[in-house]
C-alpha atoms as a PDB file:
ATOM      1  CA  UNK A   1     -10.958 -15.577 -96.326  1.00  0.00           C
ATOM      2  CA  UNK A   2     -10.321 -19.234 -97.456  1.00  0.00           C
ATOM      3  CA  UNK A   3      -9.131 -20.442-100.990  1.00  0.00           C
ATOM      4  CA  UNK A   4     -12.415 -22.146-102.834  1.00  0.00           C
ATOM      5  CA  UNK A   5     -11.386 -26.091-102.480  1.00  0.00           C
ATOM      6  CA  UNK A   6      -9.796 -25.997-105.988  1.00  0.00           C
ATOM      7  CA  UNK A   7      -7.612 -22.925-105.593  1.00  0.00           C
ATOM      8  CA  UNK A   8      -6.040 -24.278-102.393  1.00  0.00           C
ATOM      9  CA  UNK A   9      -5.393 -27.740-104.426  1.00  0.00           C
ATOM     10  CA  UNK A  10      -4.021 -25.839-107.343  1.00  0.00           C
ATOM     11  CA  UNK A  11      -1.800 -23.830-104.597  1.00  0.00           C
ATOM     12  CA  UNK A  12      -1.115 -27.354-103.058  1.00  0.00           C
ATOM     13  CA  UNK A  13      -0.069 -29.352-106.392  1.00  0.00           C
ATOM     14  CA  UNK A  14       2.361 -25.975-107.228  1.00  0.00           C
ATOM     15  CA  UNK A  15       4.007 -25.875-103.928  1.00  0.00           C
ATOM     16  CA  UNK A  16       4.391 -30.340-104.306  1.00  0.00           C
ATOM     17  CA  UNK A  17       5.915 -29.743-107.872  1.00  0.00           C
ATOM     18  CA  UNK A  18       8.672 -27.324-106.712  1.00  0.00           C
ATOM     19  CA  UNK A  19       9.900 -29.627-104.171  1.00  0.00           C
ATOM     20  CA  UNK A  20      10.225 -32.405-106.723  1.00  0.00           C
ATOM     21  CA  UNK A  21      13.718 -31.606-107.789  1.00  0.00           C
ATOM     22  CA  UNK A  22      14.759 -30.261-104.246  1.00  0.00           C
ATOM     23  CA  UNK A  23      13.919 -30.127-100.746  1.00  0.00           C
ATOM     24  CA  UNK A  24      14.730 -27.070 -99.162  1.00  0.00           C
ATOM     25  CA  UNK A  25      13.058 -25.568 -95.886  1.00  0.00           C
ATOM     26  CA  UNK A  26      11.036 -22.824 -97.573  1.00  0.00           C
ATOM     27  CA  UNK A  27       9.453 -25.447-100.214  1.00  0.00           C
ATOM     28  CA  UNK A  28       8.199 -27.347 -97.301  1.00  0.00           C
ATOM     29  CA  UNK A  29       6.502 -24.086 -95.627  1.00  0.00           C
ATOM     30  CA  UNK A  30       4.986 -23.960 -99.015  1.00  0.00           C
ATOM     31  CA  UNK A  31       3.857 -27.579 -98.507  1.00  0.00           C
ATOM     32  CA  UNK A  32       2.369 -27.003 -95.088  1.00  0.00           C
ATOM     33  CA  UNK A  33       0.833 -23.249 -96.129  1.00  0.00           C
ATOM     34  CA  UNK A  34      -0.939 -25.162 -98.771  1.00  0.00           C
ATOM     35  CA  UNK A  35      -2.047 -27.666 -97.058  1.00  0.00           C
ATOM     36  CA  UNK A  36      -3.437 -25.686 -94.099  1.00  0.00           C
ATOM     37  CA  UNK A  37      -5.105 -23.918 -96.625  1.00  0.00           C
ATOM     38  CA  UNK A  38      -6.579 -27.342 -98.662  1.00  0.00           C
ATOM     39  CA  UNK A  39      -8.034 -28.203 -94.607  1.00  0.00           C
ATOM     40  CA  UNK A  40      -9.506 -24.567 -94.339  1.00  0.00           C
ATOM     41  CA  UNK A  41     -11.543 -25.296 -98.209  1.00  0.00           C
ATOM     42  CA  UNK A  42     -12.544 -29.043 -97.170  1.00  0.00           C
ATOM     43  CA  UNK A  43     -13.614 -27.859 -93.487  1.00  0.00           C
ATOM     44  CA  UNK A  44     -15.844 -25.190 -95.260  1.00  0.00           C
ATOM     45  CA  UNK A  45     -16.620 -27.530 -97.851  1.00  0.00           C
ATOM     46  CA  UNK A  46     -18.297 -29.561 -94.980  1.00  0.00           C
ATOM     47  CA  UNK A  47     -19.847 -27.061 -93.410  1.00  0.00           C
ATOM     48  CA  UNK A  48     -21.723 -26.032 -96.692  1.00  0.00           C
ATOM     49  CA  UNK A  49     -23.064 -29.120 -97.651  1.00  0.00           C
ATOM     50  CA  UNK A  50     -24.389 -30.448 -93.744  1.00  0.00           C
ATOM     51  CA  UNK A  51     -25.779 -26.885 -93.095  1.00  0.00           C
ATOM     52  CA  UNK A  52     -29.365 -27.661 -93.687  1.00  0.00           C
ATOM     53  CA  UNK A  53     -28.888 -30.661 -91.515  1.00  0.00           C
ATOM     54  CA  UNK A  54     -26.575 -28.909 -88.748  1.00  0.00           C
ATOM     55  CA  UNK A  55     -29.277 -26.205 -89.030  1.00  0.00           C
ATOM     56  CA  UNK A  56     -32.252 -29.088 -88.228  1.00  0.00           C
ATOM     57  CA  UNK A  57     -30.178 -30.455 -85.254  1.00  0.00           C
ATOM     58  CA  UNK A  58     -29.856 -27.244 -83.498  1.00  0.00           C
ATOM     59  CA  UNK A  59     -33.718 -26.797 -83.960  1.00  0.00           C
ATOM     60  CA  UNK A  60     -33.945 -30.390 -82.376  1.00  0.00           C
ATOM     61  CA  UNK A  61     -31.540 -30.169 -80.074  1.00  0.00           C
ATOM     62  CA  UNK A  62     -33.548 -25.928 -78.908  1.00  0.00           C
ATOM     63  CA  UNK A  63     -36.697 -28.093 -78.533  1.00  0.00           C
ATOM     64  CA  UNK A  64     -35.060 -30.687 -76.135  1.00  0.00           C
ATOM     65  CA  UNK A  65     -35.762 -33.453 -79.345  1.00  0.00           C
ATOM     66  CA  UNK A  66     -33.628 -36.212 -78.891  1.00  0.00           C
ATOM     67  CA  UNK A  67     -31.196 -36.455 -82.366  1.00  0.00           C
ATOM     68  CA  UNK A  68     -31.688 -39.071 -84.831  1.00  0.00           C
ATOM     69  CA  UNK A  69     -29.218 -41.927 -85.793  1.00  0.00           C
ATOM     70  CA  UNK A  70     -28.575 -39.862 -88.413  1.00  0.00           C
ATOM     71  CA  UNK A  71     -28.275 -36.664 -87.240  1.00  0.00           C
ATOM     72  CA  UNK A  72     -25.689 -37.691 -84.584  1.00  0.00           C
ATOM     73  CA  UNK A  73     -23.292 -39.035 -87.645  1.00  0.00           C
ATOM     74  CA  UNK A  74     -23.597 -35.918 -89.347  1.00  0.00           C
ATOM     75  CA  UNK A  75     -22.322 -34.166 -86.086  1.00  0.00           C
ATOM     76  CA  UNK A  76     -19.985 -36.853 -85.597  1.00  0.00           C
ATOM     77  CA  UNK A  77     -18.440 -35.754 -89.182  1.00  0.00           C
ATOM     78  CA  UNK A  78     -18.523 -32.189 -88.760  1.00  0.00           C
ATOM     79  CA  UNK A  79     -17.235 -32.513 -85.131  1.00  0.00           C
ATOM     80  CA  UNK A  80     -14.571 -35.075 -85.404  1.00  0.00           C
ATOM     81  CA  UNK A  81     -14.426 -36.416 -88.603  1.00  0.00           C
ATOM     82  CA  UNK A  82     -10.848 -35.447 -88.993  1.00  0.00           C
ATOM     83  CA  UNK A  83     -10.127 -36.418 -85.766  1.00  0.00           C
ATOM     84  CA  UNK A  84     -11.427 -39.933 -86.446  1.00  0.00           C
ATOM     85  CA  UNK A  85     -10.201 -40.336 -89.998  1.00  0.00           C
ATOM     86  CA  UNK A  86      -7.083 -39.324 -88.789  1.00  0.00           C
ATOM     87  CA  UNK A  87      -6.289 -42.024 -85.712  1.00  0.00           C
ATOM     88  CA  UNK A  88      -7.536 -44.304 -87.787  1.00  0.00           C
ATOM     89  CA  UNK A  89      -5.060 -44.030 -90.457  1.00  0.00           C
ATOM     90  CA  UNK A  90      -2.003 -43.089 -88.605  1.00  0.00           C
ATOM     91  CA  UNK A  91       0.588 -46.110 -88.154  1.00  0.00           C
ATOM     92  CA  UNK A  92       3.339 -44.730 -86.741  1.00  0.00           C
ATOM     93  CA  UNK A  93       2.010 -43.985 -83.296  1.00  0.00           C
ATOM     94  CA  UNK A  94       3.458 -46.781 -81.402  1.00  0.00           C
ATOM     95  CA  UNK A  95       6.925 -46.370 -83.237  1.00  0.00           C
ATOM     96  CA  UNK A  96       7.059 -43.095 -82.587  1.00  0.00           C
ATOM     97  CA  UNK A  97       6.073 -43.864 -78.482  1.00  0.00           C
ATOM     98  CA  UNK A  98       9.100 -46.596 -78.333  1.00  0.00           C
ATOM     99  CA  UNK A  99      11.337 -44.358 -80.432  1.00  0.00           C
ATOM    100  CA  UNK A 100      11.008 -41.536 -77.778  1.00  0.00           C
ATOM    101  CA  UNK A 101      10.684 -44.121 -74.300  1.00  0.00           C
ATOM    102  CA  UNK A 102      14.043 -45.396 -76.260  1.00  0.00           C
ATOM    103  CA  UNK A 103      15.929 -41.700 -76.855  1.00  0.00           C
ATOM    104  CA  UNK A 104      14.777 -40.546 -73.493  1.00  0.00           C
ATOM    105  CA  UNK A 105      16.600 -43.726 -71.673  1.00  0.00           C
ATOM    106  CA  UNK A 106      19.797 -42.839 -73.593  1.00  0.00           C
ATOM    107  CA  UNK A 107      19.528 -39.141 -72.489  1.00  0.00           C
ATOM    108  CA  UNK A 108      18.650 -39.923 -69.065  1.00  0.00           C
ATOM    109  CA  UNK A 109      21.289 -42.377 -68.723  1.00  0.00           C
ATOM    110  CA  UNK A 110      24.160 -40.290 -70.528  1.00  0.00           C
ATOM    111  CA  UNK A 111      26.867 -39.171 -68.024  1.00  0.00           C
ATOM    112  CA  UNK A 112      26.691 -35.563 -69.113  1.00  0.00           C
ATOM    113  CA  UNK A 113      28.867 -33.877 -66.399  1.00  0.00           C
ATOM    114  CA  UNK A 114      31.748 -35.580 -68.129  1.00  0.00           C
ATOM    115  CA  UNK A 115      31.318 -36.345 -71.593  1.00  0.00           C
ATOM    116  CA  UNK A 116      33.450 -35.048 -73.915  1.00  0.00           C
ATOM    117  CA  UNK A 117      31.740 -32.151 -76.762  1.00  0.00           C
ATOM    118  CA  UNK A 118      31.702 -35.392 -79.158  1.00  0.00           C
ATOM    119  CA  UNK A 119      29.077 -36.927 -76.669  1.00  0.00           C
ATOM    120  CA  UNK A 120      27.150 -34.063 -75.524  1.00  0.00           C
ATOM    121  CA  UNK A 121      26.792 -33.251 -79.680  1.00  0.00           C
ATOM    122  CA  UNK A 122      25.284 -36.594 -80.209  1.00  0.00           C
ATOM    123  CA  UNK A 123      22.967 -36.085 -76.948  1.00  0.00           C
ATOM    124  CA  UNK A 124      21.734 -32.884 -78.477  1.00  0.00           C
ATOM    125  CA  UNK A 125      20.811 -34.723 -81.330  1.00  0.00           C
ATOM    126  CA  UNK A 126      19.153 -37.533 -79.601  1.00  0.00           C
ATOM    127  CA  UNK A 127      17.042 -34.756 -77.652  1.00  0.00           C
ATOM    128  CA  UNK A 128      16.402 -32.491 -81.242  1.00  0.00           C
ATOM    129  CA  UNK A 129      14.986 -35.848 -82.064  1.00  0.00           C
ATOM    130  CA  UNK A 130      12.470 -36.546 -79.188  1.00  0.00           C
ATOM    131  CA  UNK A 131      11.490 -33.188 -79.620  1.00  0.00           C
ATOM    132  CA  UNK A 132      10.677 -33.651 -83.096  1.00  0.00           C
ATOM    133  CA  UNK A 133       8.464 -36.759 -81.841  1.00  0.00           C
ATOM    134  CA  UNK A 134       6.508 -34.787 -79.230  1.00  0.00           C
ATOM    135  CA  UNK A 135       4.225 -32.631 -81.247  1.00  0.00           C
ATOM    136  CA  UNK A 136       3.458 -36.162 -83.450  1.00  0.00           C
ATOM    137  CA  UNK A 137       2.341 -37.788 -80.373  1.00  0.00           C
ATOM    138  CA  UNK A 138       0.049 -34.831 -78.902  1.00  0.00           C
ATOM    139  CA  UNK A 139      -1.514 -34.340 -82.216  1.00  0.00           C
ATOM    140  CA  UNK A 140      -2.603 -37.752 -82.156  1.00  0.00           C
ATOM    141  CA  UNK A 141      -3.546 -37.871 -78.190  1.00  0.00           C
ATOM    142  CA  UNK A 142      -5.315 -34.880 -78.504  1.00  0.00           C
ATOM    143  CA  UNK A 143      -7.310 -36.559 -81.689  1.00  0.00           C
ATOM    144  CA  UNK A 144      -8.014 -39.241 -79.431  1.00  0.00           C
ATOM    145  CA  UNK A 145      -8.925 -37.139 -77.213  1.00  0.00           C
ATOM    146  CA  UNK A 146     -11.705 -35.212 -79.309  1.00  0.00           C
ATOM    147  CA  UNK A 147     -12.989 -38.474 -80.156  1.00  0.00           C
ATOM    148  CA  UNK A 148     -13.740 -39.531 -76.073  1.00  0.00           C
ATOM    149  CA  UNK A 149     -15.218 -36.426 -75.384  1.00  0.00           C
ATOM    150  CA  UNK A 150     -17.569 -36.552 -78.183  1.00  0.00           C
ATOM    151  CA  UNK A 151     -18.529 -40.302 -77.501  1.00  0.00           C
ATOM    152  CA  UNK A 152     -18.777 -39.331 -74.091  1.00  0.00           C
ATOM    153  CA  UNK A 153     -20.861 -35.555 -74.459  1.00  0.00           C
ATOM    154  CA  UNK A 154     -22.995 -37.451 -77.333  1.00  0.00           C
ATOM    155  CA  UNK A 155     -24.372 -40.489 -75.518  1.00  0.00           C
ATOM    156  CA  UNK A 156     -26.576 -38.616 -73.283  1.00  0.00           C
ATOM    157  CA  UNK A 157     -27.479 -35.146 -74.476  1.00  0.00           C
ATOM    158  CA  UNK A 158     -28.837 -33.380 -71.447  1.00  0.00           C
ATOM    159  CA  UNK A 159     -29.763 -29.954 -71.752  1.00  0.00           C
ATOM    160  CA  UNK A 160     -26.460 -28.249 -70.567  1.00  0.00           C
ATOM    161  CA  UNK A 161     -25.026 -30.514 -73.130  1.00  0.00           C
ATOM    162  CA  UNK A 162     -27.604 -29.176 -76.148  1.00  0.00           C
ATOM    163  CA  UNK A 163     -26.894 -25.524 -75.240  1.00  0.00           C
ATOM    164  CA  UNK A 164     -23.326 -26.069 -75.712  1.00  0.00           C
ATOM    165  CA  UNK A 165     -23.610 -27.833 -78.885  1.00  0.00           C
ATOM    166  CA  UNK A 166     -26.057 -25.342 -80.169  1.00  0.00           C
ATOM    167  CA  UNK A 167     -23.287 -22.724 -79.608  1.00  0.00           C
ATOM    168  CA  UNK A 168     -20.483 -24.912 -81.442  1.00  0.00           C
ATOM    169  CA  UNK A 169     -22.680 -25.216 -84.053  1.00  0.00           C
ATOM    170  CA  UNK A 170     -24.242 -22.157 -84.982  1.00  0.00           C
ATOM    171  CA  UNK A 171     -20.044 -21.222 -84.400  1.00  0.00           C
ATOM    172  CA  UNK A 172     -19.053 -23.276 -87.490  1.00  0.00           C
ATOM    173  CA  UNK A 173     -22.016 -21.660 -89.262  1.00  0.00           C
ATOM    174  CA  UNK A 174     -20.862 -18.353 -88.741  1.00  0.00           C
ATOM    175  CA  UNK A 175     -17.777 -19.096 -90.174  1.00  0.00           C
ATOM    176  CA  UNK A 176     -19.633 -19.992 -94.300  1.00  0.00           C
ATOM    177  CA  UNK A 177     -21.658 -17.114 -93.659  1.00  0.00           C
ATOM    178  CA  UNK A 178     -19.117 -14.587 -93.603  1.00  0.00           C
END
């Protein structure tokens, strides 16, 4: 079960305060743990406080209603909020893009059936570094992505369309229930 919101920010601020003096792998599991945990509290956070609405759109959406201006931004938000919040803040996308087009050219263009172990080291290192990169650059895509489909599935709600939301919904209600 989830941390209540301030619990996983306590955990959070604990795990950020022993890295302060050091930075060692295990402090920055703590980091991530914590702040898995923090997006768990504020996703169920979110849930909570649209669930009379999200509750109302499902009835509209059962009855073949079409959804108000506001009750497609409240979807939008519990849908892809994160997703949206998240593209929009992100700034390193296109260095990350060039930084990867640029290590890829030096791998691909390395001579590697005779460099010398010096060489193939620093290859290795230029390929540990684009794959460090990748997972970046699909988490954004694939936030992109979310936001398309949902621009896409919301602008014409036909009824194959309403059954499925009803289901994705009354999914993320299941999950503050229990």
């Amino acid at each position: 079960m989830p941390l209540r919101l301030s619990q996983s920010v306590r955990l959070l601020n604990s795990a950020l305060e022993n890295v302060k003096n050091r930075e060692q792998k295990n402090d920055i599991d703590r980091i991530y743990a914590a702040l898995y945990e923090v997006n768990n509290s504020i996703r169920m956070k979110v849930q909570e406080l649209t669930r009379p609405e999200l509750e109302d759109i499902i009835r509209a959406l059962d009855a073949r209603i079409p959804l108000a201006p506001e009750q497609l931004a409240t979807l939008r938000i519990c849908i892809i909020g994160d997703a949206e919040n998240y593209v929009r803040q992100e700034k390193d996308y296109a260095t990350w893009h060039n930084e990867l087009k640029e290590l890829s050219g030096v791998i691909a263009t390395s001579d590697l059936e005779t460099a010398s172990l010096d060489q193939l080291a620093r290859v290795q290192g230029h390929i540990m570094d684009a794959l460090n990169l990748i997972p970046s650059i699909q988490k954004y895509l694939e936030a992109r992505d979310r936001i398309a489909r949902f621009e896409q599935s919301s602008a014409d709600i036909d009824p194959v369309k309403a059954e499925l939301l009803i289901k994705l919904i009354e999914n993320r209600l299941k999950t503050i229930r229990n």
